[in-house]
Protein backbone atom coordinates (compact mmCIF):
# COMPACT_ATOMS: atom_id res chain seq x y z
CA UNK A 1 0.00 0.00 0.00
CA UNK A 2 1.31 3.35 -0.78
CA UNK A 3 1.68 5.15 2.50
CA UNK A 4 -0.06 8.47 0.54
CA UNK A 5 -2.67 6.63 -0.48
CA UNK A 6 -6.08 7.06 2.09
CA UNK A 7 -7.51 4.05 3.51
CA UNK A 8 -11.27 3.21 2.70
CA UNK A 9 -12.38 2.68 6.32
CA UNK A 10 -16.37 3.04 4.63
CA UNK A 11 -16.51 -0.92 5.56
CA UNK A 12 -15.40 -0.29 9.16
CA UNK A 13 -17.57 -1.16 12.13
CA UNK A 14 -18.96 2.19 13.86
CA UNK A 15 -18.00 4.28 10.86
CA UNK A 16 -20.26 6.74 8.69
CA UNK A 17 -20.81 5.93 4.94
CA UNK A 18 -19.85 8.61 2.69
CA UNK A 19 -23.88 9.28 2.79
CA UNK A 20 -23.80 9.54 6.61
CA UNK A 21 -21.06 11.90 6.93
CA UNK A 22 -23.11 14.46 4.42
CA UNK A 23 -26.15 14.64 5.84
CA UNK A 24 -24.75 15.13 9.29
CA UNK A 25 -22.59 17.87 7.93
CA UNK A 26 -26.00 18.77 5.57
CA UNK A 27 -28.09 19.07 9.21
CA UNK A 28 -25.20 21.22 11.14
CA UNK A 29 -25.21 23.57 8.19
CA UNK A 30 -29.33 23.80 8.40
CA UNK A 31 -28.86 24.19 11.86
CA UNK A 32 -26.16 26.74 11.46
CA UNK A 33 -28.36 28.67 8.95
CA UNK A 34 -31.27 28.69 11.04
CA UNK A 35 -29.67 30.42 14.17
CA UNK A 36 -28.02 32.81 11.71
CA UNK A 37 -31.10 33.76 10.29
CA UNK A 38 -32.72 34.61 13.88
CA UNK A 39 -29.49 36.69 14.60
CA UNK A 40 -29.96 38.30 11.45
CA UNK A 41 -33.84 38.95 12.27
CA UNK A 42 -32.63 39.95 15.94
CA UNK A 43 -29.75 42.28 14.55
CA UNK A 44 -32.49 44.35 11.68
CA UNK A 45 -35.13 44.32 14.29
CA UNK A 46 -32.10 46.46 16.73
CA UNK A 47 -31.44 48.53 13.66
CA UNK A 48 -35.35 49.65 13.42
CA UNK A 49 -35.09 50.46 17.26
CA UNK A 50 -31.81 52.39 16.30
CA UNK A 51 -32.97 54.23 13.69
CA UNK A 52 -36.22 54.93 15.37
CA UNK A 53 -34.33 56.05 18.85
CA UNK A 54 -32.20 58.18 16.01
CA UNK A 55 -35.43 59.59 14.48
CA UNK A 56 -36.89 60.93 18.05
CA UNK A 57 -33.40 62.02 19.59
CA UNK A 58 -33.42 64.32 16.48
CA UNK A 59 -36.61 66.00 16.82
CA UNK A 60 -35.89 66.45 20.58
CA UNK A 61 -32.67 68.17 19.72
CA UNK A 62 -34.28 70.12 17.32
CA UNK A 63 -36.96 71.35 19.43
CA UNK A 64 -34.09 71.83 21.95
CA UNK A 65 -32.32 73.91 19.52
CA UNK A 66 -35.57 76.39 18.74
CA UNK A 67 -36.32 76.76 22.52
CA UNK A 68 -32.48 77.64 22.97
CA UNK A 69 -32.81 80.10 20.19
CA UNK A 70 -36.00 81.55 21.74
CA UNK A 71 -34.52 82.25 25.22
CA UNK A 72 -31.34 83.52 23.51
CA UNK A 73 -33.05 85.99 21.70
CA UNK A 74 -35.56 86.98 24.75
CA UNK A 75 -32.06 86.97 26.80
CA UNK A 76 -30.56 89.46 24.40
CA UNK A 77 -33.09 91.71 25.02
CA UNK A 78 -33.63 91.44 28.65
CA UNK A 79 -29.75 92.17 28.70
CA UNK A 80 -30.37 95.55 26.97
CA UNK A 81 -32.95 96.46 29.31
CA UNK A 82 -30.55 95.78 32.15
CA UNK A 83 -28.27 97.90 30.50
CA UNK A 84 -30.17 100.72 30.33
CA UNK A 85 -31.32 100.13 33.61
CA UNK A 86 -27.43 100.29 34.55
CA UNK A 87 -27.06 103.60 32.76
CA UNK A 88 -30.40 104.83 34.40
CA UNK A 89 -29.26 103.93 37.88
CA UNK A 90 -25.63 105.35 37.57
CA UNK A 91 -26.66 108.56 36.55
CA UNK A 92 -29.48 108.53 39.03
CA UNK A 93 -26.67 108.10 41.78
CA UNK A 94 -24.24 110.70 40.01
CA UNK A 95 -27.45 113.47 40.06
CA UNK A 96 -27.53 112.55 43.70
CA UNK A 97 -24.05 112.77 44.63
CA UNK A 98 -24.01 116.19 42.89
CA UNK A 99 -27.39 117.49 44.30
CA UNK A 100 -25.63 116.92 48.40
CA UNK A 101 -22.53 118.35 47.08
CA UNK A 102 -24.71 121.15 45.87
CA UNK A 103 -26.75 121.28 49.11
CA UNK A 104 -23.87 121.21 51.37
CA UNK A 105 -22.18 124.00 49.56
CA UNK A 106 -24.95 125.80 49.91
CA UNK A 107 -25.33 125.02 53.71
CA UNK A 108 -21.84 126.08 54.28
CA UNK A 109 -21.98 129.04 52.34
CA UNK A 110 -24.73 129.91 55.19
């Protein structure tokens, strides 16, 4: 016997036939096929929720963004008012600082 040659063990006691050996393999690839196929189902039905989580995250943000906006712009204007208000005050308090310096000169002048 030529020691490349492969021995025919098909007549062997306990082995599989040729016949045997595919349809096992045939049934682990089914099987094989079939879990794949629910990971695949489980993996699109995670994309849908992704997307979807996407799709409302998104319209939050840009809700978000308008309100922002809004506020920003009434914020803007509030801090003008406060400004003036500043300016309003500090000459308010000069004027009064003058008008005892001009009422104490007077009383001294008395």
């Amino acid at each position: 016997m030529d020691p490349h040659e492969i021995e025919d063990t098909s007549d062997w006691l306990g082995c599989p036939t040729e016949l045997q050996t595919c349809r096992h393999f045939l049934r682990m690839y089914e099987n094989e096929i079939q879990e794949l196929n629910l990971q695949l189902r489980k993996a699109r039905e995670d994309i849908f929720g992704l997307v979807q989580m996407h799709a409302d995250v998104s319209t939050e943000r840009d809700r978000l963004r308008a309100e922002l906006n809004r506020v920003a712009e009434e914020n803007s204007e509030l801090s003008g008012r406060v400004r003036s208000l500043l300016l309003i005050s500090d000459q308010r308090d000069h004027l009064f600082r003058e008008n005892q310096r001009l009422l104490k000169e007077k009383r001294d002048r008395q």
